[in-house]
Each structure stands twice: as C-alpha cells, then as structure tokens.
Protein backbone atom coordinates (compact mmCIF):
# COMPACT_ATOMS: atom_id res chain seq x y z
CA UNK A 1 100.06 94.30 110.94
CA UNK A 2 98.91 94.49 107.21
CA UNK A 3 101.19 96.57 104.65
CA UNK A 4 99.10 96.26 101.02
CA UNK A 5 100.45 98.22 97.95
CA UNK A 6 98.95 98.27 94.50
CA UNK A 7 100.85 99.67 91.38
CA UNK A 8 98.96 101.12 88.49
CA UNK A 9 101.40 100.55 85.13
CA UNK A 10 101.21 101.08 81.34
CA UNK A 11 100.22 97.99 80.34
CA UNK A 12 100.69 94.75 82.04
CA UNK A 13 104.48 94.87 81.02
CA UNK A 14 104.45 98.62 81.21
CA UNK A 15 105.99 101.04 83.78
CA UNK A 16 104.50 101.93 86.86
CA UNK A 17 103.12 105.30 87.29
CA UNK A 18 101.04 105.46 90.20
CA UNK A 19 101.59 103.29 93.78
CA UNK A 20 99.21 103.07 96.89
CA UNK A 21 99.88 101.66 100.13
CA UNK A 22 97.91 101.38 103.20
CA UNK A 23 98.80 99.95 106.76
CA UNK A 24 96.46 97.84 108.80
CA UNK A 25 96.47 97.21 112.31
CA UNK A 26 96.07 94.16 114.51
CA UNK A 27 92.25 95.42 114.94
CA UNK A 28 91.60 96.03 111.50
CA UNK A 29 91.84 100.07 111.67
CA UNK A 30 93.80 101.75 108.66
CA UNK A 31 96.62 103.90 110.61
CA UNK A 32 98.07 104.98 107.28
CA UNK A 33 97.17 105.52 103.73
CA UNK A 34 99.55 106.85 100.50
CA UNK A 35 98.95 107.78 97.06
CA UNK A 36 101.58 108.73 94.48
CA UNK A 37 101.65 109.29 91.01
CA UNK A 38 103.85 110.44 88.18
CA UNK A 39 102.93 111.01 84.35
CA UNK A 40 103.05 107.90 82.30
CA UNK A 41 106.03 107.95 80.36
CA UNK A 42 105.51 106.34 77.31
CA UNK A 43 104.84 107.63 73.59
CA UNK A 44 101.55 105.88 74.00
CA UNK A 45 99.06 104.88 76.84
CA UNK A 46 97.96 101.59 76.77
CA UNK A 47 94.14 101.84 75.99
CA UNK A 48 92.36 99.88 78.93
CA UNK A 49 94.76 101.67 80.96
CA UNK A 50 93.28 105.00 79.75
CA UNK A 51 89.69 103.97 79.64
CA UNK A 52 89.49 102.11 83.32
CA UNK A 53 92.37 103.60 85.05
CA UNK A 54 93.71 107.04 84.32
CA UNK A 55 89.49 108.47 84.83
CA UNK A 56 89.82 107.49 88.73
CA UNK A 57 93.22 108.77 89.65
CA UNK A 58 93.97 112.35 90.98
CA UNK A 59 96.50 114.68 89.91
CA UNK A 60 100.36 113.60 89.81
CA UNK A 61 102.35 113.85 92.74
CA UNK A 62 105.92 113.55 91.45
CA UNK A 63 107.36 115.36 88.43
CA UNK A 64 109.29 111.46 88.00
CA UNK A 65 108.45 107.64 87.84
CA UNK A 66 112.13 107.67 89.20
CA UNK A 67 110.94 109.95 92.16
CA UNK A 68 107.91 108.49 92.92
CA UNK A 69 109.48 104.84 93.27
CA UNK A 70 112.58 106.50 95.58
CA UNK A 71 109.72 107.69 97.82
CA UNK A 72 108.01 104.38 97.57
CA UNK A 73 110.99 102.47 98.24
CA UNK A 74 111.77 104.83 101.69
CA UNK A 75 108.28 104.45 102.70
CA UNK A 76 108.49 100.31 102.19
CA UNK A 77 111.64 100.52 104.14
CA UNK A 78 110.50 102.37 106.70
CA UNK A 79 107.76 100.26 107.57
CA UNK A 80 108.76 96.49 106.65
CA UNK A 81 109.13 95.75 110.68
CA UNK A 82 109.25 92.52 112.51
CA UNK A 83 105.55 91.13 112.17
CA UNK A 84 104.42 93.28 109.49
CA UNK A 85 103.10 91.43 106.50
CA UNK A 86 103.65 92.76 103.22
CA UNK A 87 101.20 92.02 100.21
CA UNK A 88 99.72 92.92 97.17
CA UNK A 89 96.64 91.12 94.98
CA UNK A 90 98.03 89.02 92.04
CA UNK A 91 101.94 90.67 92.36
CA UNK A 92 103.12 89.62 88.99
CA UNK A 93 103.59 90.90 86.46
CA UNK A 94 102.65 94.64 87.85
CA UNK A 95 103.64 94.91 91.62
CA UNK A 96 106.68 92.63 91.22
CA UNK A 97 107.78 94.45 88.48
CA UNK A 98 107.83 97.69 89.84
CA UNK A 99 109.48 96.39 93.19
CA UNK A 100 112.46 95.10 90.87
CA UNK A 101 112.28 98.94 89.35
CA UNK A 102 112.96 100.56 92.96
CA UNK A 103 115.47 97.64 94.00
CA UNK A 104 117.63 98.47 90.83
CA UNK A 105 117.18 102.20 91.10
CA UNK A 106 118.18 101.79 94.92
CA UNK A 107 121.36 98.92 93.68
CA UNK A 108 120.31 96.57 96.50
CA UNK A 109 118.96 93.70 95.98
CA UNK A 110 118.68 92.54 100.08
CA UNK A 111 116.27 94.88 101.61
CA UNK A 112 112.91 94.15 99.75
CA UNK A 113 109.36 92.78 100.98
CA UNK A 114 110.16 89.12 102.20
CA UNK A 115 107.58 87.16 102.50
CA UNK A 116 105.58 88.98 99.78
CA UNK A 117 102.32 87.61 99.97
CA UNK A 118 99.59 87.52 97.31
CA UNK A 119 96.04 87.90 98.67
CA UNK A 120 94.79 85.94 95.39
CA UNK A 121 96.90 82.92 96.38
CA UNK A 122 95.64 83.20 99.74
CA UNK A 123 91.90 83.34 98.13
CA UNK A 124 93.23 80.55 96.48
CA UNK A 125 93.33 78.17 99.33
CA UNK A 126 89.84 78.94 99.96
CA UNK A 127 87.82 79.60 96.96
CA UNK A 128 88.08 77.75 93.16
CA UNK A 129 87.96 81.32 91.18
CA UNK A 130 89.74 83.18 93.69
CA UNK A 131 91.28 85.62 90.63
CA UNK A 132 87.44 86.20 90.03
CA UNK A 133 86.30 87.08 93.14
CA UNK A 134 85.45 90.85 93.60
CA UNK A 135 87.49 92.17 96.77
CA UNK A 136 84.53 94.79 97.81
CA UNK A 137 82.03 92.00 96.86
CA UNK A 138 84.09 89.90 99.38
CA UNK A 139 84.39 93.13 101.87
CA UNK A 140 80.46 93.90 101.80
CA UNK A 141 78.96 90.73 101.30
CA UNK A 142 81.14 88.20 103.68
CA UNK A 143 82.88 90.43 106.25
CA UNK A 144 80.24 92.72 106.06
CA UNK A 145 82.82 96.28 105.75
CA UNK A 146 80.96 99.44 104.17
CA UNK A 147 82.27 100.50 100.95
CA UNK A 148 83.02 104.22 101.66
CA UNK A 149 81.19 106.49 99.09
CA UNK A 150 84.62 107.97 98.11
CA UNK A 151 85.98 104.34 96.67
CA UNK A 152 87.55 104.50 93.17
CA UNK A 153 87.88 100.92 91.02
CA UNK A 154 91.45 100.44 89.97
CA UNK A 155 92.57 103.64 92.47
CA UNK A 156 96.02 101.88 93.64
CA UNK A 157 95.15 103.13 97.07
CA UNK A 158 91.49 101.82 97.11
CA UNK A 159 92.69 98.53 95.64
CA UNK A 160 95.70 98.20 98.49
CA UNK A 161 92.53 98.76 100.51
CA UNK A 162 90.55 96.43 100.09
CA UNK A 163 93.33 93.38 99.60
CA UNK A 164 94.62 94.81 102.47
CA UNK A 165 91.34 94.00 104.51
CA UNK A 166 90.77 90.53 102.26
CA UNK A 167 94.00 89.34 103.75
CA UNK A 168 93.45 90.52 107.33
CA UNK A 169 89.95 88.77 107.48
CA UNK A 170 91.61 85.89 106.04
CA UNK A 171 94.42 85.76 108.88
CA UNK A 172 92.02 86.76 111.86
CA UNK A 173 87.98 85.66 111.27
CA UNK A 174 87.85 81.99 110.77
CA UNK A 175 84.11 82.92 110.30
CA UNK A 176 85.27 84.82 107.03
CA UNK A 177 87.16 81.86 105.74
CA UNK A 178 84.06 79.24 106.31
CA UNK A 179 82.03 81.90 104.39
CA UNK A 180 84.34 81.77 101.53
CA UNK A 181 85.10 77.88 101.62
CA UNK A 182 81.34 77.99 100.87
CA UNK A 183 80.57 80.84 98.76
C-alpha cells in the first residue's frame, strides 16, 4: 500500500497552502484521493507560484493553513498502518517542511511518516537525471498508464498521483525498472 502527498507552498521556503494525497493499493487501484486548500497567506505570492500553480487549483477548502494541515495531519494518522508506505517526490524543502508545520501545530514530534520515502531518490537508483524525468512521461511511456483528460500539472493531488504510481511500478514491475535502467 502506497500513501503519496504533494504540498503546493509560497515559494520553495514558503508556507503550504494546498496538500493532496492519494492511496494506492497492492494492485495498483487508487482507493482514495484528497484535495485541500487554504488562501496563501502572505503579503505577496511568489510569482512562478502564481503563474504555474495557483491557474490549476480549485477553490479553497479551508478558511485556514492552520485548518487545512490539522485535517491533513488526522488524515496521515489515520492511515500510516503497518505496511503502508508513505512518500512524496523530492520532500525537501516543500513536503518536509510542511510535515514539520503539522507536527508543531499538533506538539508531537513521534507520530509522523517513518520511513518517508522520496520517489526521486528511488528514480535515483535507476536513472542518472532522475529529478528530470517527467512522472506522466514515465507513467505513459514506460508503464504504459493513460493520463486521464482531467490531469492538472502542479495539482498537489495529480502530482501525489502520479509519484504515487512511479513508486508502485518501481516496487512491483521489475519490467518497469529494466525500462528505466535503460531509458
């Protein structure tokens, strides 16, 4: 079992305003999906972050960044279960950040993701440019997945996505890992 999150912040350094997580079964299947988003609260938005991110998100979903990551944080909880592996696609700064966010909000340090695992390390093992490697590219072309018409680029949800499915290729279809050795 696959748990993949992506964070969407203000910057690189920034806050986090906008989380998705899906959940991948042994076969592959999605079983769950979230989305949540809160206003960016900052005097200013970070330009790339308004050009390439803020034109593919929906409306917020909390009134809070302080809401959204309590709901986060419940949602991790609830579903960080024996054999579930919990990752995100190049975790620091963003993702790493924003766990340390919810972890001092909640004042507990011993209940987050461990192992965290970074699908662009685990590209790493099997491909020089792994941080240059397109995910859907990857998807389409090697494990040969249909990008749904309704995908959004830098959508935390779509991105969670599609790491999500790079890592579970990567742990189950040794076919998928010769392909990449030699892409």
């Amino acid at each position: 079992m696959i748990l993949s999150f992506d964070v969407e912040s203000n910057g690189l350094m920034g806050e986090g305003f906008a989380v998705g997580a899906v959940i991948i079964n042994s076969r592959g299947e999605e079983t769950e999906r979230v989305y949540m988003r809160a206003p960016v609260q900052a005097k200013f938005v970070d330009s790339w972050v308004k050009d390439n991110v803020l034109p593919h998100l929906p409306d917020e979903t909390h009134d809070s960044v302080r809401e959204m990551r309590k709901e986060f944080w419940e949602f991790l909880q609830d579903n960080m279960t024996n054999g579930m592996n919990v990752l995100g696609d190049v975790i620091y700064p963003v993702e790493a950040n924003f766990l340390l966010a919810c972890q001092k909000q909640k004042g507990n340090a011993d209940d987050g993701p461990y192992p965290l695992l970074d699908v662009n390390s685990m590209l790493a093992s099997y491909m020089e440019k792994s941080q240059d490697a397109d995910r859907i590219e990857l998807l389409t072309d090697l494990a040969k997945v249909e990008k749904p018409a309704e995908y959004k680029q830098h959508h935390p949800t779509w991105d969670a996505w599609a790491s999500g499915l790079v890592a579970y290729h990567i742990f189950k279809d040794s076919k998928f890992v010769r392909r990449l050795k030699n892409s």
